[in-house]
Structure formats: C-alpha cells, structure tokens
Protein backbone atom coordinates (compact mmCIF):
# COMPACT_ATOMS: atom_id res chain seq x y z
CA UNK A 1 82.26 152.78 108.14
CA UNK A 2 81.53 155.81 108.39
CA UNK A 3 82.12 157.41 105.53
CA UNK A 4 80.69 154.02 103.62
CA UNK A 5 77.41 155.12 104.85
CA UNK A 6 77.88 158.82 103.94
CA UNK A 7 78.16 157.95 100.42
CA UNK A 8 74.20 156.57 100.35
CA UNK A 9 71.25 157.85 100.58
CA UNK A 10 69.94 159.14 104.31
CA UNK A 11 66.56 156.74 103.51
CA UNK A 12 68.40 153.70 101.88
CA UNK A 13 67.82 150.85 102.94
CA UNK A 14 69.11 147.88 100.33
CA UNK A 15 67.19 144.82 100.40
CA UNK A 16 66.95 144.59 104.64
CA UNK A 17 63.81 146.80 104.72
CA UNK A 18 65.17 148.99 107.07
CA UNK A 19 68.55 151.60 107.15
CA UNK A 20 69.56 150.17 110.57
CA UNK A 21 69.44 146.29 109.23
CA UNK A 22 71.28 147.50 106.32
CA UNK A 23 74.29 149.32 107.83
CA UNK A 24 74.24 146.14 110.36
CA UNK A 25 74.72 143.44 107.73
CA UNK A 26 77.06 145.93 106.04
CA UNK A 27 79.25 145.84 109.07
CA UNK A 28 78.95 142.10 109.10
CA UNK A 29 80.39 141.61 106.04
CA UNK A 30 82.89 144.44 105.92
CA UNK A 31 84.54 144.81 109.45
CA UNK A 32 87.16 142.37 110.51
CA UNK A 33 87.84 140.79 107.12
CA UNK A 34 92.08 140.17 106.43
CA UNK A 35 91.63 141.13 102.48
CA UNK A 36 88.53 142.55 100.27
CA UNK A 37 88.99 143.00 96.84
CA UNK A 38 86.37 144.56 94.26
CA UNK A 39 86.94 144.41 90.76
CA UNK A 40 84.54 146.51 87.80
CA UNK A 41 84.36 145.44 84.34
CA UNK A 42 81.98 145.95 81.64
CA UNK A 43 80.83 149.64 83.48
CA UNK A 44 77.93 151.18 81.13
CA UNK A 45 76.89 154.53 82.58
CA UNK A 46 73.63 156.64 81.40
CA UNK A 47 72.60 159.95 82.30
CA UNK A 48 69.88 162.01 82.53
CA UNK A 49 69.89 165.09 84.21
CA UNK A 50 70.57 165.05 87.97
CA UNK A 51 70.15 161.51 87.41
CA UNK A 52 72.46 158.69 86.55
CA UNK A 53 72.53 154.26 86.05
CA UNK A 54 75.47 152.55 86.17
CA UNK A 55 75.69 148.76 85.37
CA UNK A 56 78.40 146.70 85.33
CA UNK A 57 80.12 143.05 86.27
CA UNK A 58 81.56 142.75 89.82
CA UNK A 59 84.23 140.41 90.75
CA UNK A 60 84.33 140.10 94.87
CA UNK A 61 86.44 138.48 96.95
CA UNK A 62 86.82 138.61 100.67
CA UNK A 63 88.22 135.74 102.52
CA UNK A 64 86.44 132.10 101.22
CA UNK A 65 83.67 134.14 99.60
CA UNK A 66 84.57 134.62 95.58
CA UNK A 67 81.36 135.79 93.68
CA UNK A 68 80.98 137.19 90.07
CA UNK A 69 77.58 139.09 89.49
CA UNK A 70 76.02 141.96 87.33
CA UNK A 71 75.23 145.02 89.48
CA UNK A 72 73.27 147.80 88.47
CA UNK A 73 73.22 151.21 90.89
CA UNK A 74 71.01 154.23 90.95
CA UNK A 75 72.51 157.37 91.34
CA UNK A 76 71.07 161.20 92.18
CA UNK A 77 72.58 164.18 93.11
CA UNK A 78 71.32 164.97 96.94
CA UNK A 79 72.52 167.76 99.00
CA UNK A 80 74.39 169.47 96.09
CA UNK A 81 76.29 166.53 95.44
C-alpha cells in the first residue's frame, strides 16, 4: 500500500476530509480482496504546463462490487516528478 500512497499527494485527502481517513478506507477496500480489476476507456488528457486533467470511464470490479463511472483526476508535477 505503500507505494499506492506514494503516488498522491503528501496533503491529499479524497473526499474523507482527512489523509489518515483516506488511506484507511483505501485499505478497506483494497487489502484482502481475491480479484480487482480496473478497466479505462474513453481517457481525454489536457495539459498545461506542470499541470495536467485526465478524464475518463472506469469499469471496477472487485468481488460483488461491479461499478461503471466517469472519473476525472488532477495531476501536478511535485518533487520533480
């Protein structure tokens, strides 16, 4: 997990309000599931600068839990990368 968390900001903190609530429900609903399986379609990326948007559809599953959304994710270089 990790490296999971490596890959996001130091001060992100998703929708839980706080980094520690967020890597907790991450764990939750990574750790100790058989099978996850992500699938990207429909990727649009923009940039601008150090700065980048990516949008796209997401097609989940992990165990009972199938789900189809549209995601959308920030991106900025940080720390040289």
């Amino acid at each position: 997990m990790n490296g999971y968390f490596a890959a996001y900001a130091a001060d992100h903190a998703g929708q839980s309000g706080s980094r520690k609530a967020w890597e907790e429900d991450r764990r939750v609903r990574i750790v100790n599931k058989p099978k996850i399986s992500v699938k990207v379609s429909d990727l649009r990326v923009s940039v601008d600068g150090n700065k980048a948007e990516a949008s796209f559809r997401q097609n989940y599953e992990a165990g009972t839990l199938v789900t189809t959304s549209r995601k959308s994710l920030s991106l900025a270089k940080e720390g040289g990368r």
